[in-house]
Protein backbone atom coordinates (compact mmCIF):
# COMPACT_ATOMS: atom_id res chain seq x y z
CA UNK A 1 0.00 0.00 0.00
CA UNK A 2 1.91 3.22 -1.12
CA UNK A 3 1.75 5.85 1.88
CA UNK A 4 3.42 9.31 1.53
CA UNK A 5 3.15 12.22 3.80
CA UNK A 6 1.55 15.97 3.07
CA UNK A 7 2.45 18.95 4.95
CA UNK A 8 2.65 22.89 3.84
CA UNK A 9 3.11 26.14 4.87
CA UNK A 10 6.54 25.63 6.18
CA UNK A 11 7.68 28.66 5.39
CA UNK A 12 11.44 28.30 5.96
CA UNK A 13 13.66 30.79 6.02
CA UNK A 14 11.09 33.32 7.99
CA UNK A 15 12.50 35.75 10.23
CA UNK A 16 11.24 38.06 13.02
CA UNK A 17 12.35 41.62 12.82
CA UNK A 18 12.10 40.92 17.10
CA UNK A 19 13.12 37.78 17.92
CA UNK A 20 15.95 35.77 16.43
CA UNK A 21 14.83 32.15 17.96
CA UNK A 22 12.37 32.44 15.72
CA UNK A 23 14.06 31.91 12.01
CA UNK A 24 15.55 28.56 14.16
CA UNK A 25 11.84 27.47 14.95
CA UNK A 26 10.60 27.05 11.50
CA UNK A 27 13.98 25.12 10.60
CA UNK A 28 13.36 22.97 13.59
CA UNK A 29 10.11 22.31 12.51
CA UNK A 30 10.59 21.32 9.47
CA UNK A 31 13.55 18.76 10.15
CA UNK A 32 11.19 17.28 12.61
CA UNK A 33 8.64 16.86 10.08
CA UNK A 34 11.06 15.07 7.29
CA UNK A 35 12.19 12.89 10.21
CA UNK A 36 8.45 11.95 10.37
CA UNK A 37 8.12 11.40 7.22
CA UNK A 38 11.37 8.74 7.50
CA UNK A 39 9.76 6.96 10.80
CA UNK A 40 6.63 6.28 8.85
CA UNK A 41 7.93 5.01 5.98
CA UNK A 42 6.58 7.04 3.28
CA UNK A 43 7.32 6.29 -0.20
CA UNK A 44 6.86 9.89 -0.95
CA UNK A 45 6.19 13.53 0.05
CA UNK A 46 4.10 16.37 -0.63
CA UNK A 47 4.31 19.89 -0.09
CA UNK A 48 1.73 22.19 -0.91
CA UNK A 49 3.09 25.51 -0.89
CA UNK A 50 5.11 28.52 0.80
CA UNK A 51 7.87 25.72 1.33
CA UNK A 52 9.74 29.29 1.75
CA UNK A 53 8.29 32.42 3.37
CA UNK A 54 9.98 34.25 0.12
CA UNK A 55 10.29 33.30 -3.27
CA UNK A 56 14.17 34.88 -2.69
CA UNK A 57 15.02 32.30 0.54
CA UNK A 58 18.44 33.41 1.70
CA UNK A 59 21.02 30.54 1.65
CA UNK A 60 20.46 29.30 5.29
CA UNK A 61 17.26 28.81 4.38
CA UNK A 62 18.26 27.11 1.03
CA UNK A 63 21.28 25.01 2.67
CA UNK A 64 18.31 23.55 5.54
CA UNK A 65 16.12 22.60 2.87
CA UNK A 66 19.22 20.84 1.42
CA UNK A 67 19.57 19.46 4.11
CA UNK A 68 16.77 17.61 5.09
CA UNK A 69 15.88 16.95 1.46
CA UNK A 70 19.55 14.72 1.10
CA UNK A 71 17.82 12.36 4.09
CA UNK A 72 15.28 11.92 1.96
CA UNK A 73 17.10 10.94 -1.21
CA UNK A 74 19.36 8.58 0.63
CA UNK A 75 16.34 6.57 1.33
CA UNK A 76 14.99 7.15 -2.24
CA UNK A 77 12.10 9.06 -1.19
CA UNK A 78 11.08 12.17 -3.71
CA UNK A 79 9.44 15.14 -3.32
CA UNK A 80 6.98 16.64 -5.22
CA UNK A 81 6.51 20.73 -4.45
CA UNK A 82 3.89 22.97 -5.75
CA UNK A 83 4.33 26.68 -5.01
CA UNK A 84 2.02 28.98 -2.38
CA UNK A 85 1.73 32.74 -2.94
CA UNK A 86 4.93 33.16 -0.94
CA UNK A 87 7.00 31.41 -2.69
CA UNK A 88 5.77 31.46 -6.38
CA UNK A 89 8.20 33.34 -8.31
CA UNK A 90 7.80 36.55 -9.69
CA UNK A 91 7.54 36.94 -13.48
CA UNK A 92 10.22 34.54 -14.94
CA UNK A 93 12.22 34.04 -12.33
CA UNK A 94 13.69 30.53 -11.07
CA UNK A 95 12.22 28.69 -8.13
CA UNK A 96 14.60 27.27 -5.04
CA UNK A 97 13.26 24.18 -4.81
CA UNK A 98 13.49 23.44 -8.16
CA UNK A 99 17.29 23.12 -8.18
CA UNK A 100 17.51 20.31 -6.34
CA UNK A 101 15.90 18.05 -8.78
CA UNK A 102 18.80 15.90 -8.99
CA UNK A 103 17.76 14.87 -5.58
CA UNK A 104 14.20 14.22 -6.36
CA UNK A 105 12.67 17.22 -5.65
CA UNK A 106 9.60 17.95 -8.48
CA UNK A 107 7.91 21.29 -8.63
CA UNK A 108 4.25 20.47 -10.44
CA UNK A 109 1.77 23.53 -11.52
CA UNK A 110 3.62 26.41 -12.00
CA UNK A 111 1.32 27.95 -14.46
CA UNK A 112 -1.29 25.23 -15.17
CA UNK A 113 -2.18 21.92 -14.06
CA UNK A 114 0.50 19.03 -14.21
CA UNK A 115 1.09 15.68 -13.34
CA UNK A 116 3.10 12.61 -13.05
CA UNK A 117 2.51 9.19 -12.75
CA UNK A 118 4.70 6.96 -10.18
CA UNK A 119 4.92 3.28 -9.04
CA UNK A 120 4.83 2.86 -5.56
CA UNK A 121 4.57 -0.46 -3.59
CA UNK A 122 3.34 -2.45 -6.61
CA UNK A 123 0.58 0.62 -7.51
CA UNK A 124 0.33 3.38 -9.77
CA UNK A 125 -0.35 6.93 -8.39
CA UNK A 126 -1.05 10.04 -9.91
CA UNK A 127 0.16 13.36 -8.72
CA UNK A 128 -1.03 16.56 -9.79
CA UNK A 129 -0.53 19.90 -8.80
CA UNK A 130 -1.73 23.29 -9.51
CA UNK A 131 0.49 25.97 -7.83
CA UNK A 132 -1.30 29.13 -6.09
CA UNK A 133 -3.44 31.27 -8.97
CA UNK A 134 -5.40 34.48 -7.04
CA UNK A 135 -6.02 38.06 -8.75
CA UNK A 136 -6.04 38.08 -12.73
CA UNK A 137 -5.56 34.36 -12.27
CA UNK A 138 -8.53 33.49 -10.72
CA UNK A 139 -10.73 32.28 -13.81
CA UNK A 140 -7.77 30.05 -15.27
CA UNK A 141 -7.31 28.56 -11.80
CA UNK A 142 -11.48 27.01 -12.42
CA UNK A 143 -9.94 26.05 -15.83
CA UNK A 144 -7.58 23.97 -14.63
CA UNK A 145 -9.45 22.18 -12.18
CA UNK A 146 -12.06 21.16 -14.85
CA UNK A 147 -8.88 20.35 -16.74
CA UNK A 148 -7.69 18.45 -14.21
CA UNK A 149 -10.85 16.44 -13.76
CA UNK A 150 -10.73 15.20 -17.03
CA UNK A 151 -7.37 13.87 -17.78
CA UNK A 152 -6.17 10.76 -17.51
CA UNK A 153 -9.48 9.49 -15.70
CA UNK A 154 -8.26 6.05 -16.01
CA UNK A 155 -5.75 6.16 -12.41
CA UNK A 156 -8.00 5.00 -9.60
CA UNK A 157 -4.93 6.24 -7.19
CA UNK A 158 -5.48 10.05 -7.91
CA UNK A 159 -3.96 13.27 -5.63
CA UNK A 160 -4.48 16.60 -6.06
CA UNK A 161 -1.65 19.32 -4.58
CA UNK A 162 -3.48 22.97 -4.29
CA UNK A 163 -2.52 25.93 -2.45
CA UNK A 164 -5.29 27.81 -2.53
CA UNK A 165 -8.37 29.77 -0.17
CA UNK A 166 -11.70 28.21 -0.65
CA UNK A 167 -15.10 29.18 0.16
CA UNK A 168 -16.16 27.45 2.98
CA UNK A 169 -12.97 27.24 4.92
CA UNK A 170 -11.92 30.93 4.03
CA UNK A 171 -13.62 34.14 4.67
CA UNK A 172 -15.71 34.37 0.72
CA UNK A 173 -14.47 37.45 -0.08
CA UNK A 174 -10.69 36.17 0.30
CA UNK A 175 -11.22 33.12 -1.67
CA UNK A 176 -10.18 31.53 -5.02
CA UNK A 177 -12.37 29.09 -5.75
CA UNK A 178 -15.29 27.33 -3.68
CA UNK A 179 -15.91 23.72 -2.49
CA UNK A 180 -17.80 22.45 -5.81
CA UNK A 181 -15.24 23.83 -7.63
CA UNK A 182 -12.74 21.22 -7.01
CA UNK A 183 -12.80 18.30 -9.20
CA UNK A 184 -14.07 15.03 -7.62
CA UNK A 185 -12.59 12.20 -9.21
CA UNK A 186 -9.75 12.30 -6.88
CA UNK A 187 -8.83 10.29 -4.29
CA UNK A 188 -7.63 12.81 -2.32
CA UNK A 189 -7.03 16.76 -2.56
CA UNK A 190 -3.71 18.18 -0.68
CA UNK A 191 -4.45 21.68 -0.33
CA UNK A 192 -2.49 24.62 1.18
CA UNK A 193 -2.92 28.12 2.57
CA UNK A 194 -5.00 27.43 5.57
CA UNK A 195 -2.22 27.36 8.37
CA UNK A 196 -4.81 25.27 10.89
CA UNK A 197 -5.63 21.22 10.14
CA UNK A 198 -8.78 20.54 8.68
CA UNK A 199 -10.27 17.48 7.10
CA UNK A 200 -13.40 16.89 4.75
CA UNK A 201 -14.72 14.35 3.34
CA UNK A 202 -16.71 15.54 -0.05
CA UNK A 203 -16.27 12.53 -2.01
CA UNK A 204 -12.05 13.01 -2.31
CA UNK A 205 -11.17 13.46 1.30
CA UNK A 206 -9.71 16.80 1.52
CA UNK A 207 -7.09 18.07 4.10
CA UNK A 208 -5.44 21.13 4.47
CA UNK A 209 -2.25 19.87 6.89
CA UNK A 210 -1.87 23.80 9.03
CA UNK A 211 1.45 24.90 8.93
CA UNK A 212 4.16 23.31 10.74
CA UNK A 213 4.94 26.28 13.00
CA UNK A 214 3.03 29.27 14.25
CA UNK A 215 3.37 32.28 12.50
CA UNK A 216 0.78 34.38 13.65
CA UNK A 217 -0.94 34.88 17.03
CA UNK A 218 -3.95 34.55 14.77
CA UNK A 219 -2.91 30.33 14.81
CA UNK A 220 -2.71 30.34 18.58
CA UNK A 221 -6.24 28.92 19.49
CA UNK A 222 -5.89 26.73 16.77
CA UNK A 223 -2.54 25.37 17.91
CA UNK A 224 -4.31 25.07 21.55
CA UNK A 225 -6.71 23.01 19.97
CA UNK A 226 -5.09 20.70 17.50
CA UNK A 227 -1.46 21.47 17.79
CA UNK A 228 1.05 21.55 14.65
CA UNK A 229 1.46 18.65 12.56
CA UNK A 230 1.74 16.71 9.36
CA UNK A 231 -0.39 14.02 7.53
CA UNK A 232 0.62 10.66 6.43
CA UNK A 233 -1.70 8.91 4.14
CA UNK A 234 -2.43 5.28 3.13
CA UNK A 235 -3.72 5.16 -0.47
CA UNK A 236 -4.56 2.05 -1.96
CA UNK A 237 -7.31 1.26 -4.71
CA UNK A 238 -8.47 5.14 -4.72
CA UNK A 239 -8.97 4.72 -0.68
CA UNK A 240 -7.02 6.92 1.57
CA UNK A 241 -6.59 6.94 5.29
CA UNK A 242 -5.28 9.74 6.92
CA UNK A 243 -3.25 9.90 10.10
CA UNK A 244 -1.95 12.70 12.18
CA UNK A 245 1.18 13.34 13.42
CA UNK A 246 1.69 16.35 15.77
CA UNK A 247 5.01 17.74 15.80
CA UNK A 248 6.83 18.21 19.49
CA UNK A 249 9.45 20.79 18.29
CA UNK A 250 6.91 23.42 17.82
CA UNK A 251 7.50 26.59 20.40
CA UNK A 252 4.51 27.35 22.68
CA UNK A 253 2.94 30.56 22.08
CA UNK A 254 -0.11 32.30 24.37
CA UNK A 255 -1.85 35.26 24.02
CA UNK A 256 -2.36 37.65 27.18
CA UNK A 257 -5.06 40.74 26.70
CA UNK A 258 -4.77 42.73 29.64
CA UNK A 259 -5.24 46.13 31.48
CA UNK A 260 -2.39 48.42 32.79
CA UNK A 261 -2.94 47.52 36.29
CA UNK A 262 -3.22 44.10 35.97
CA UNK A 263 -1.02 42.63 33.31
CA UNK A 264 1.81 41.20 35.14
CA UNK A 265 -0.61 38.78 36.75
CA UNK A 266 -2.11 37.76 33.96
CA UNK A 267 1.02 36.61 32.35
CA UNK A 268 2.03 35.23 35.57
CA UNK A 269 -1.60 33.14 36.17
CA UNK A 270 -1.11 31.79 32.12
CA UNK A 271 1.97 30.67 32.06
CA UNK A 272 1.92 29.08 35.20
CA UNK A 273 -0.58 26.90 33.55
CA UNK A 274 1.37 26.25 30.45
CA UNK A 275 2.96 22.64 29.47
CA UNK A 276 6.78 23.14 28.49
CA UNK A 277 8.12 20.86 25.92
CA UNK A 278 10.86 18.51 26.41
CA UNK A 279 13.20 20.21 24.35
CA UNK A 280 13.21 23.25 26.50
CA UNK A 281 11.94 25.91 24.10
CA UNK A 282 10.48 29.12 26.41
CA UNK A 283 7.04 29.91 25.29
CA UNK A 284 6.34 33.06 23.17
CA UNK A 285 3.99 35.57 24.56
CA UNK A 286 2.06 37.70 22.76
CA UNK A 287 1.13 40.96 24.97
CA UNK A 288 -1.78 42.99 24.47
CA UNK A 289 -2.85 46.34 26.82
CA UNK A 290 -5.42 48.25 27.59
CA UNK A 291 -4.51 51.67 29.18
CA UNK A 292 -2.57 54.84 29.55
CA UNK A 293 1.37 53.02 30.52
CA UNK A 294 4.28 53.54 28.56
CA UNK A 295 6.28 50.96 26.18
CA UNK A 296 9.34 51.88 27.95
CA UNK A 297 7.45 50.44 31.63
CA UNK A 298 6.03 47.48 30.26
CA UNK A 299 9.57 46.63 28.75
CA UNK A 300 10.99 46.91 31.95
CA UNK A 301 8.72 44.58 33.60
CA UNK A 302 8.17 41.48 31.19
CA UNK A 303 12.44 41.50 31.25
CA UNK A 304 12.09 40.39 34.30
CA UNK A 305 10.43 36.84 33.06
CA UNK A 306 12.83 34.05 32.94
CA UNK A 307 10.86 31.49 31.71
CA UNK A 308 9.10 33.12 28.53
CA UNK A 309 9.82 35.45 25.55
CA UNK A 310 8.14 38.05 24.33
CA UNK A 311 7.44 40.26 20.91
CA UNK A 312 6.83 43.15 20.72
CA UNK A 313 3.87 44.43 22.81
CA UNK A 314 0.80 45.97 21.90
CA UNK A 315 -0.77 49.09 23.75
CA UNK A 316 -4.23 50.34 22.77
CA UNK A 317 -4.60 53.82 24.72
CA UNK A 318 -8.05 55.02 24.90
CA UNK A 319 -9.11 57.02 21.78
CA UNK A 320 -11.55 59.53 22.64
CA UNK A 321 -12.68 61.97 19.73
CA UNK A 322 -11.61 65.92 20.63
CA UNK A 323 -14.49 68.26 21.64
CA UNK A 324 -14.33 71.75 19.50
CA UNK A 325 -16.21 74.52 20.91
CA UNK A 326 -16.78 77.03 18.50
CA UNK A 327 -20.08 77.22 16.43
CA UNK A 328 -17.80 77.44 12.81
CA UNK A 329 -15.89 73.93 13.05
CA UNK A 330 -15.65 72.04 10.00
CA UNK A 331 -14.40 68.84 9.26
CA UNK A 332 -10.87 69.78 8.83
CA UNK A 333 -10.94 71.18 12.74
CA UNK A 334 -12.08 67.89 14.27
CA UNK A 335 -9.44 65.72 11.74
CA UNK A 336 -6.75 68.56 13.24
CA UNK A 337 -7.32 68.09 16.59
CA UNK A 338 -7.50 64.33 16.60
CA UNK A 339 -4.57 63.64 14.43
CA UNK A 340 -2.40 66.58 15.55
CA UNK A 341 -1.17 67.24 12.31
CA UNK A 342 -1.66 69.95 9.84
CA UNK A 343 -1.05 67.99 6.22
CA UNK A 344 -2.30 64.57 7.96
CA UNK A 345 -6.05 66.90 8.13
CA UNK A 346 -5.27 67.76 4.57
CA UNK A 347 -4.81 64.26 3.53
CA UNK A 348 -7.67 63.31 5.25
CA UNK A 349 -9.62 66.27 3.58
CA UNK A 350 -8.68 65.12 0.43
CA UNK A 351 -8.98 61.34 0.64
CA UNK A 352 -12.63 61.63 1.36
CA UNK A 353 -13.51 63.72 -1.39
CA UNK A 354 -12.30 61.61 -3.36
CA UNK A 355 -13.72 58.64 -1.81
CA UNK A 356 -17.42 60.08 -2.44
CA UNK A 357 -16.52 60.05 -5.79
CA UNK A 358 -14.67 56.47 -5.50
CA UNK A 359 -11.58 58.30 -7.40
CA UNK A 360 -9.19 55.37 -5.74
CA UNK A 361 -6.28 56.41 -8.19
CA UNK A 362 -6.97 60.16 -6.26
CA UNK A 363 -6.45 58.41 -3.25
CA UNK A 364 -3.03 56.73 -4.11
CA UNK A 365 -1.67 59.99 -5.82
CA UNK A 366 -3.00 62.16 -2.33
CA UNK A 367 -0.59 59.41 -0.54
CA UNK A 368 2.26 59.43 -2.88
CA UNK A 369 2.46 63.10 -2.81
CA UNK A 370 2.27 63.15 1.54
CA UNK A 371 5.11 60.06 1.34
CA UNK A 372 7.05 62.35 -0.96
CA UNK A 373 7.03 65.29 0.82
CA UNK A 374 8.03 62.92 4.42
CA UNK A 375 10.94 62.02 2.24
CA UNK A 376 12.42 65.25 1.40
CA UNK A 377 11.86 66.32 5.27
CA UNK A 378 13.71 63.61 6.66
CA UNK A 379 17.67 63.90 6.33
CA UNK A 380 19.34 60.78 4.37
């Protein structure tokens, strides 16, 4: 029974303009998840998309993919990669991953759907891929999954790789595509983009894998809930059966929304109450206040935690709107006295006229002018 493994959204190579650990965690993460894939046997892998957080990876992020992709070629296990809107490259430039073909690495769907056809364990498979297609590429991207519906039909062992948002599992108005839009003569559909697990069946059985480490706070209840993991998958006689694997290496992050008075506690009560991997790694806190404090004071204090790290916080001071008393105030006067600032009013003048008149190209020239004249104010 051929079995392979699927995970995304890797996105090696990331860095934090705060925290150095974290370029480290995504490596870590993504060696753990290769050594998975080497425990369980697979007889391939799949990645579906933003394998790199740029299209551009700098060469520690290149030399770790190396890496980890050499232990998978000494056990004569390929890769096949399709690319996420991270990592697609721009215009006609040439992707990372696809260099290392000579150690069975396979980008599939750069521009339109593609396949291959492999052996594995006595059975034929077919992999396809269709690389991420939003904007002006929308309407192709329904092409090619009709396109891909109808080719080579014959292959009861079918997968689809797809890195793309779709209506139900998105917000609509951020989607590509929707659920019926996916062809259905697969066996299963790898998709990418979403960085928590989910699982559907529709008639394929369709996964999205999460990302292998957390990149945004926005992941943390899902992380709470499910953790960060991989799939491995069974295929055999267009069945599938998907397993799980949550991966260990993956740093512990919490969110703390607070007041000025009482912050200190509340990272104190939460992290008393968080589980701390084996390997050590000090959980990542993500600080929100409410309140009139100072950045400066709340740096200070959360130095003094040992046993966490911490990006930058967030303070949200109390906006109240200012109170003009004079019976001639205009618009301007209110958008003076709120944003202190003589050519931010005129911008703001500005903008909405031309935002009753939905002049958006107004809007961008208003900007470009304000940006300009910052420019030649600030010394080089």
């Amino acid at each position: 029974m051929p079995r392979f493994m699927h995970f995304s959204d890797t996105h090696i190579g990331y860095r934090s303009l705060v925290l150095d650990e974290r370029e480290q965690d995504f490596y870590d993460a993504f060696h753990e998840a290769i050594d998975v894939a080497l425990d369980s046997s697979v007889d391939f892998v799949i990645h579906t998309g933003d394998l790199f957080d740029t299209w551009v990876p700098g060469n520690r992020a290149i030399k770790e993919f190396r890496n980890a992709v050499m232990k998978l070629n000494a056990k004569n296990i390929p890769m096949f990669v399709i690319f996420g809107d991270h990592d697609r490259p721009r215009r006609n430039g040439e992707p990372a991953a696809g260099i290392f073909d000579f150690l069975g690495v396979q980008v599939l769907g750069r521009d339109q759907y593609e396949y291959v056809v492999r052996r594995f364990d006595g059975e034929d498979v077919l992999i396809g891929g269709i690389s991420n297609m939003k904007g002006y590429m929308k309407p192709k991207l329904k092409e090619e999954y009709g396109r891909s519906e109808k080719i080579e039909d014959g292959y009861r062992n079918r997968i689809l790789m797809s890195h793309q948002a779709i209506d139900p599992f998105f917000v609509p108005d951020q989607c590509e595509a929707k659920l019926n839009d996916l062809p259905m003569n697969f066996s299963y559909i790898a998709m990418g983009h979403l960085h928590d697990f989910m699982e559907r069946r529709i008639g394929p059985l369709i996964s999205y894998p999460g990302s292998t480490e957390i990149k945004s706070e926005n992941e943390i209840n899902g992380y709470l809930k499910q953790g960060k993991g991989v799939n491995i998958v069974d295929i055999r006689n267009g069945e599938v059966d998907l397993q799980r694997v949550r991966l260990k290496s993956v740093r512990p992050q919490i969110k703390v929304e607070s007041d000025a008075e009482n912050y200190i506690r509340d990272i104190t009560s939460r992290l008393s109450s968080l589980k701390i991997g084996d390997d050590g790694k000090k959980p990542l806190v993500s600080l929100e206040i409410h309140g009139d404090i100072s950045m400066e004071t709340v740096i200070q204090e959360i130095s003094k935690f040992d046993d966490a790290i911490f990006s930058r916080p967030k303070i949200r001071k109390e906006s109240t709107i200012p109170s003009i008393h004079t019976e001639t105030a205009d618009l301007r006067d209110y958008f003076t006295a709120y944003l202190k600032d003589e050519r931010l009013a005129d911008l703001a003048m500005k903008i909405m006229a031309h935002s009753r008149s939905e002049d958006i190209e107004g809007i961008m020239k208003e900007i470009e002018v304000l940006y300009g004249d910052n420019r030649q104010d600030t010394p080089d």
